[in-house]
Protein backbone atom coordinates (compact mmCIF):
# COMPACT_ATOMS: atom_id res chain seq x y z
CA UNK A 1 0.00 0.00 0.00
CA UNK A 2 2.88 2.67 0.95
CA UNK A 3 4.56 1.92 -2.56
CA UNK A 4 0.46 2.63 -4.58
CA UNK A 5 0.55 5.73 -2.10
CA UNK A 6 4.19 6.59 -3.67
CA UNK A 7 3.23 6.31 -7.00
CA UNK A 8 0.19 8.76 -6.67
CA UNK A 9 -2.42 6.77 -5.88
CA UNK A 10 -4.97 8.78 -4.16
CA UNK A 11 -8.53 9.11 -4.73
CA UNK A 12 -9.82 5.08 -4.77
CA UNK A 13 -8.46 1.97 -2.88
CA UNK A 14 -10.79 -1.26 -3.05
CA UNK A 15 -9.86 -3.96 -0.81
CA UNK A 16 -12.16 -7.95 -0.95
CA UNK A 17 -12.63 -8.56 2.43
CA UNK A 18 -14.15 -11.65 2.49
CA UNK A 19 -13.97 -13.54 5.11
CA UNK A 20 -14.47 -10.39 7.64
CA UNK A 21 -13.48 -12.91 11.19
CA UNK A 22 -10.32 -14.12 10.71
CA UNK A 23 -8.75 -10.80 9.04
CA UNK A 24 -10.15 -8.01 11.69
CA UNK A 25 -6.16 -6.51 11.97
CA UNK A 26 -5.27 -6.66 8.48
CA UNK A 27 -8.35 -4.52 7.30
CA UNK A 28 -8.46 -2.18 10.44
CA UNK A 29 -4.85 -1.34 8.93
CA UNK A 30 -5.54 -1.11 5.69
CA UNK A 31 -8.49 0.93 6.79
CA UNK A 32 -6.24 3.09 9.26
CA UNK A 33 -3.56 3.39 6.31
CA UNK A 34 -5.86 4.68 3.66
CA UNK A 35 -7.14 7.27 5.55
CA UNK A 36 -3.88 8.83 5.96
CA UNK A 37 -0.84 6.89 4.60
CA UNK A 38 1.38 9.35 5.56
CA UNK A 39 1.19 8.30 9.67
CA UNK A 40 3.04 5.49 8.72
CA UNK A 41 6.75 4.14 8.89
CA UNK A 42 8.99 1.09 9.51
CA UNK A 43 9.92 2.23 13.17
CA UNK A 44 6.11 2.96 14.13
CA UNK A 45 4.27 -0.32 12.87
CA UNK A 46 4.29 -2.10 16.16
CA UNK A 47 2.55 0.73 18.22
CA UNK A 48 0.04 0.48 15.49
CA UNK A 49 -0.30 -2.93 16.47
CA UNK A 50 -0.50 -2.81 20.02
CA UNK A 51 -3.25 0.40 19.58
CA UNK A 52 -5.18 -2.39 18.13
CA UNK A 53 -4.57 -4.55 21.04
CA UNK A 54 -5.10 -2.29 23.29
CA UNK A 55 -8.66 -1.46 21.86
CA UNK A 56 -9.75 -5.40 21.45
CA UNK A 57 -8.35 -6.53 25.04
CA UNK A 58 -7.26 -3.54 27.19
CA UNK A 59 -3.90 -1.33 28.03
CA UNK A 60 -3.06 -4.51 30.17
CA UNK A 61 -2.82 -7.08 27.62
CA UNK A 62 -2.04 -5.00 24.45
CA UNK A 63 1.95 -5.63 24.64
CA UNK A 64 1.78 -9.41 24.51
CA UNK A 65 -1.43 -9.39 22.19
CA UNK A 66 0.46 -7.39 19.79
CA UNK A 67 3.54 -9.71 19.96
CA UNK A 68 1.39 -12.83 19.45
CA UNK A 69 -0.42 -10.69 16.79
CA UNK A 70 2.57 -9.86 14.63
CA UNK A 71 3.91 -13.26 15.13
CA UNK A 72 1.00 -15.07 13.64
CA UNK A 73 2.18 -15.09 9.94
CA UNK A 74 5.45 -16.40 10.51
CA UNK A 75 3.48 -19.34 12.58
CA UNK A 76 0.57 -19.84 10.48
CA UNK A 77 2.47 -19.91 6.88
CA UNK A 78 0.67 -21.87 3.94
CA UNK A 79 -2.05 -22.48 6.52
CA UNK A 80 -5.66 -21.44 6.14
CA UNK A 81 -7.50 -19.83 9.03
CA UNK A 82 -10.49 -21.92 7.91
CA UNK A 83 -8.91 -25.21 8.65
């Protein structure tokens, strides 16, 4: 998304959510980004992340959530949430 947003793209994004459940995160960023691309950088992702966190589960659990959160691709690789 940065690298559309550095090419010009600015008046339409479309994004299929599909299966709304398993990918709450990964639209509320895309959602979060598109509105204004330009809060975003490599050093700030993970407070993004744990803003998320914090929302879902509370200031007490949003470090660790946010950990878990951001390790889940890495864990779940070629597997399907569905299965």
């Amino acid at each position: 998304m940065n690298l559309t947003y550095a090419h010009g793209v600015r008046k339409l994004w479309v994004v299929n959510v599909g299966d709304l459940k398993p990918m709450e995160y990964p639209i509320s960023f895309f959602l979060d980004m598109a509105w204004d691309p330009e809060q975003f950088n490599a050093g700030n992702l993970q407070q993004h992340t744990e803003r998320f966190c914090a929302q879902q589960l509370g200031e007490s659990h949003a470090k660790e959530a946010a950990r878990i959160l951001l390790l889940m691709p890495n864990t779940t690789a070629g597997s399907h949430p569905n299965c």
